[in-house]
N, C-alpha and C. Protein backbone atom coordinates (compact mmCIF):
# COMPACT_ATOMS: atom_id res chain seq x y z
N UNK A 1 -8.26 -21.29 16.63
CA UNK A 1 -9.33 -20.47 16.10
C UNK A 1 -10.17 -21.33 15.17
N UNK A 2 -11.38 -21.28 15.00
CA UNK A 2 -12.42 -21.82 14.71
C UNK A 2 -11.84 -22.09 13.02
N UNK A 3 -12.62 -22.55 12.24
CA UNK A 3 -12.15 -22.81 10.37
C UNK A 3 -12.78 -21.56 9.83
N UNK A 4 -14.18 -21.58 10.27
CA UNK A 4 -14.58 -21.01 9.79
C UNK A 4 -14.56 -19.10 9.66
N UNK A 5 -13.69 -19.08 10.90
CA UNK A 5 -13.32 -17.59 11.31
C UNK A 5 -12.66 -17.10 10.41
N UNK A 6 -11.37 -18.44 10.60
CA UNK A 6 -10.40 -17.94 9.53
C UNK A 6 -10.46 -17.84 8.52
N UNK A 7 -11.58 -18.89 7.81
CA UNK A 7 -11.68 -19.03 6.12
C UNK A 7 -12.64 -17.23 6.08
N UNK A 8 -13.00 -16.27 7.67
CA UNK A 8 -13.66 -15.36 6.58
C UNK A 8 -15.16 -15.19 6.65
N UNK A 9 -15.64 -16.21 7.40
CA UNK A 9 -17.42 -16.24 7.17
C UNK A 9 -17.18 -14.97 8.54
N UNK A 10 -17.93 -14.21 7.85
CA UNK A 10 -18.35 -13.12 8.71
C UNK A 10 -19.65 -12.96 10.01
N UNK A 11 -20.13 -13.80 9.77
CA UNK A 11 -20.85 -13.96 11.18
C UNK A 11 -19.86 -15.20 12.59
N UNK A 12 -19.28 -16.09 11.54
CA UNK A 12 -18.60 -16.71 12.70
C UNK A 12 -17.92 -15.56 13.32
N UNK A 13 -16.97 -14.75 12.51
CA UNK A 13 -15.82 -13.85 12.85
C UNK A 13 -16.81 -13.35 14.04
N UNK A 14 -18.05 -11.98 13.76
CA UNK A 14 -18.94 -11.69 14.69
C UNK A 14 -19.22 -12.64 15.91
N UNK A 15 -19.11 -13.64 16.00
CA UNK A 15 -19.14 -14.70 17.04
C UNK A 15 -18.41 -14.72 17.73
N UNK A 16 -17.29 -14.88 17.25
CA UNK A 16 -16.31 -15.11 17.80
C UNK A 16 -15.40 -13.51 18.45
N UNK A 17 -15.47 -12.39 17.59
CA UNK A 17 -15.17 -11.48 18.63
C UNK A 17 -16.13 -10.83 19.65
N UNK A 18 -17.40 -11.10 19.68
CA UNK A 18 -18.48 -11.27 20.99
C UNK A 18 -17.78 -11.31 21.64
N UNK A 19 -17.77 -12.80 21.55
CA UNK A 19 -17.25 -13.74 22.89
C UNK A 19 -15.86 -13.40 23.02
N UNK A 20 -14.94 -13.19 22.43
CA UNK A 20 -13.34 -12.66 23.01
C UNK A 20 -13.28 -11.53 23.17
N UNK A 21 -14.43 -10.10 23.16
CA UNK A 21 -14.28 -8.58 23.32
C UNK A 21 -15.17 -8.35 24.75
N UNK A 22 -15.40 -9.86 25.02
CA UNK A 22 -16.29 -9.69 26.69
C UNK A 22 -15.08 -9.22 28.16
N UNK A 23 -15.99 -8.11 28.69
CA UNK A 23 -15.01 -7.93 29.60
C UNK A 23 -15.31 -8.59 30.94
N UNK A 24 -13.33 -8.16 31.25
CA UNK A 24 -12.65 -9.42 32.30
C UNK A 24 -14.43 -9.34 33.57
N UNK A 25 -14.42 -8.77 33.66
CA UNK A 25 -15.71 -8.88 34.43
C UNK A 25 -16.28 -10.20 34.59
N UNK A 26 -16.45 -10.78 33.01
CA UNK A 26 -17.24 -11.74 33.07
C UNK A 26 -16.91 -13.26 33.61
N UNK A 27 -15.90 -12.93 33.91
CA UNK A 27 -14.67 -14.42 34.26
C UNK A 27 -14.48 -14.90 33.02
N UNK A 28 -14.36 -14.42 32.20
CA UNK A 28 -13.82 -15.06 30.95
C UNK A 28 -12.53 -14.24 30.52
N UNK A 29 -11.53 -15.47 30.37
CA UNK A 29 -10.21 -15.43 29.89
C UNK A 29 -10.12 -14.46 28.18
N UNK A 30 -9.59 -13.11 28.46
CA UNK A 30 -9.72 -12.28 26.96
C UNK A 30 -8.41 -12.00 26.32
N UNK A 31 -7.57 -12.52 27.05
CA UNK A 31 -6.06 -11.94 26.17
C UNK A 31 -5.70 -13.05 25.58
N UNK A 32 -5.29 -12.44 24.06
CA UNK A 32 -4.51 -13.24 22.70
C UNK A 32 -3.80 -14.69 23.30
N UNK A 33 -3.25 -14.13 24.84
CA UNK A 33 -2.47 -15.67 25.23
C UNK A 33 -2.81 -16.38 25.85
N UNK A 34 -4.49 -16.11 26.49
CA UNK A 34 -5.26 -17.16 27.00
C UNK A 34 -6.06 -18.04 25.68
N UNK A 35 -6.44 -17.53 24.52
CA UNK A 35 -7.20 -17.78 23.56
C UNK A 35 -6.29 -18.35 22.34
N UNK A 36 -5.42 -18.06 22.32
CA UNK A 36 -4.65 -18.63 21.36
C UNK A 36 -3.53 -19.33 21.27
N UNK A 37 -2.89 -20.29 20.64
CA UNK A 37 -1.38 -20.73 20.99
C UNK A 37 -0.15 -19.96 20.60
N UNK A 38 -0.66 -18.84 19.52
CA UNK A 38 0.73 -17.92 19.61
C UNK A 38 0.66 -16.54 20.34
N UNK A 39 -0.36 -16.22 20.95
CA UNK A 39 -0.60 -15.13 21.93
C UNK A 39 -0.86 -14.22 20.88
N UNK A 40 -1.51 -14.06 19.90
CA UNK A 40 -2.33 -12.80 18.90
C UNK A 40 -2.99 -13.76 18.41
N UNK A 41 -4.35 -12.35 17.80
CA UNK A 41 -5.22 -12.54 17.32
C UNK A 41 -5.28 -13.22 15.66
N UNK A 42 -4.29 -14.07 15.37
CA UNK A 42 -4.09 -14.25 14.16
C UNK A 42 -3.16 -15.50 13.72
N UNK A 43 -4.14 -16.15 12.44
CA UNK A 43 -3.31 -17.42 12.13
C UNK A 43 -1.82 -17.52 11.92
N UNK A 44 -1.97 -16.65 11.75
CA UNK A 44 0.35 -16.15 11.59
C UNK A 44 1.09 -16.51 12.81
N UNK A 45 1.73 -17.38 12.19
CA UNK A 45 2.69 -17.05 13.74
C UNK A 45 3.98 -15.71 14.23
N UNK A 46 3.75 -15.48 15.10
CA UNK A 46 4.24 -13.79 15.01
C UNK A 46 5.89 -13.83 14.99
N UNK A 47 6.22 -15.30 14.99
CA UNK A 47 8.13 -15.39 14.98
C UNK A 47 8.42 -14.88 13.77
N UNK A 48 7.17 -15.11 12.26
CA UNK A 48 7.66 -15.16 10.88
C UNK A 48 7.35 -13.71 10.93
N UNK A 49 7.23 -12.47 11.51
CA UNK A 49 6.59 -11.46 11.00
C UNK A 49 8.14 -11.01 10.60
N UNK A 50 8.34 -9.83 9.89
CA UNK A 50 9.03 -9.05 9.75
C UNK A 50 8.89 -7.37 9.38
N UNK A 51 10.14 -6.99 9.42
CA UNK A 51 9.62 -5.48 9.18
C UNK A 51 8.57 -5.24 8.11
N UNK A 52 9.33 -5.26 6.68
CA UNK A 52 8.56 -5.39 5.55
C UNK A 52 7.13 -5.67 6.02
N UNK A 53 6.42 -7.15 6.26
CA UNK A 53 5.29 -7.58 6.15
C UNK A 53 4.79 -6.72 7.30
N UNK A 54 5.30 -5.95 8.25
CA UNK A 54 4.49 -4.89 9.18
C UNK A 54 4.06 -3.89 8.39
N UNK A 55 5.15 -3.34 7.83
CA UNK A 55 4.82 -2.27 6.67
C UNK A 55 3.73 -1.99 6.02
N UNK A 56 3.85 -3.75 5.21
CA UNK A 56 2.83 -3.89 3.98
C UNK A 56 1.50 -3.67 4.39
N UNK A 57 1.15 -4.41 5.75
CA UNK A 57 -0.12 -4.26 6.30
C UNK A 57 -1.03 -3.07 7.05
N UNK A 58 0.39 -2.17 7.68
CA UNK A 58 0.19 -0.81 7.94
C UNK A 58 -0.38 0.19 7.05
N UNK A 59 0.50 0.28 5.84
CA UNK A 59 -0.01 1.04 4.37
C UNK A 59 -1.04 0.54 3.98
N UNK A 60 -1.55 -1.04 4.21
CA UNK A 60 -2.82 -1.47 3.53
C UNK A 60 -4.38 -0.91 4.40
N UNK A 61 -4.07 -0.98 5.88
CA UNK A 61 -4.78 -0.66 6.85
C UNK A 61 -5.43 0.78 6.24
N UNK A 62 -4.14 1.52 6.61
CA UNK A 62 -3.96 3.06 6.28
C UNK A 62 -4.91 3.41 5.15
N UNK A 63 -4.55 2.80 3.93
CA UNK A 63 -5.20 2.91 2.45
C UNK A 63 -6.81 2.61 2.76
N UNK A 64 -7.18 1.32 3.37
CA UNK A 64 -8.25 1.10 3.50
C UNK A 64 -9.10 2.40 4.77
N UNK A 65 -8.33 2.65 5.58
CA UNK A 65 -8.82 3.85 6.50
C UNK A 65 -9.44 4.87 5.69
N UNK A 66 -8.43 5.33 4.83
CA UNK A 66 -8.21 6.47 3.97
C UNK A 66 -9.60 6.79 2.79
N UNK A 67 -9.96 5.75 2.42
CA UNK A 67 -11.06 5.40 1.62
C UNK A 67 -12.13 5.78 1.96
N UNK A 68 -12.10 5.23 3.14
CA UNK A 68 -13.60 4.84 4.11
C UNK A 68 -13.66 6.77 4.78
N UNK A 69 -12.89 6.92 5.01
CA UNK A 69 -12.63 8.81 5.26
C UNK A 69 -13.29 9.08 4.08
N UNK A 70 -12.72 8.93 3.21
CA UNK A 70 -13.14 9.44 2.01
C UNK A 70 -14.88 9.58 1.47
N UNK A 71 -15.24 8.21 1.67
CA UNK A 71 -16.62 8.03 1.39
C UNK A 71 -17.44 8.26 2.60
N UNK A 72 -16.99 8.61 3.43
CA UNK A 72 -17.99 9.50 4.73
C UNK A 72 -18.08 10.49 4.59
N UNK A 73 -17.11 11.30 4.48
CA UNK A 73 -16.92 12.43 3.64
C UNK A 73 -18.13 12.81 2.93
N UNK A 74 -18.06 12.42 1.57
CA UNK A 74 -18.84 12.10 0.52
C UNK A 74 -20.60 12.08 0.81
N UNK A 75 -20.64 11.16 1.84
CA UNK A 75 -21.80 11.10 1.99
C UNK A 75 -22.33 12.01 3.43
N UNK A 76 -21.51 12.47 4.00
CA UNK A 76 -21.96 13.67 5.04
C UNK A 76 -21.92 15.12 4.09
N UNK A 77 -21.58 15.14 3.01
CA UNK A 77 -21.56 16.59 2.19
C UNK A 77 -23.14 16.25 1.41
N UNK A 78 -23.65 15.03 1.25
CA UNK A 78 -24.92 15.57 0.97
C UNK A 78 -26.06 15.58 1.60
N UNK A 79 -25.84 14.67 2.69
CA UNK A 79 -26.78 15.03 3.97
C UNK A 79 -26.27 16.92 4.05
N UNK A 80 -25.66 17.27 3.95
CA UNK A 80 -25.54 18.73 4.31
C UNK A 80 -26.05 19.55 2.78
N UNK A 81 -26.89 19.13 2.02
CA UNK A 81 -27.27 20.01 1.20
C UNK A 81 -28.87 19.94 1.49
């Protein structure tokens, strides 16, 4: 994966899932184990994962979901006034 994906720059990231969310259609190779050397989308290698660190990231996901609910919310209640 590119440096710059990983360090975070948000238009590479945009670049880069373009081009890996293209479908098989296009003859381009799209699964984690054509594109990557540990077969996911991510600098981790998936031998070190464990329960715990599934957890942690699930609840963080979740939390961040939860928010974003929240502030749509928020802002569809005053489009409705």
């Amino acid at each position: 994966m590119d440096s710059k994906v990983a360090q975070g720059d948000p238009s590479e990231s945009l670049v880069f899932f373009a081009e890996a969310l293209k479908a098989k259609s296009t003859g381009k190779h799209t699964s984690p184990r054509a594109m990557t050397d540990t077969g996911s989308w991510s600098e981790l290698d998936p031998k070190t994962a464990t329960a715990e660190s599934g957890r942690e990231e699930v609840d963080a996901f979740v939390a961040v979901a939860v928010k974003f609910i929240e502030a749509w919310k928020k802002l569809r209640s005053r489009e409705a006034r």
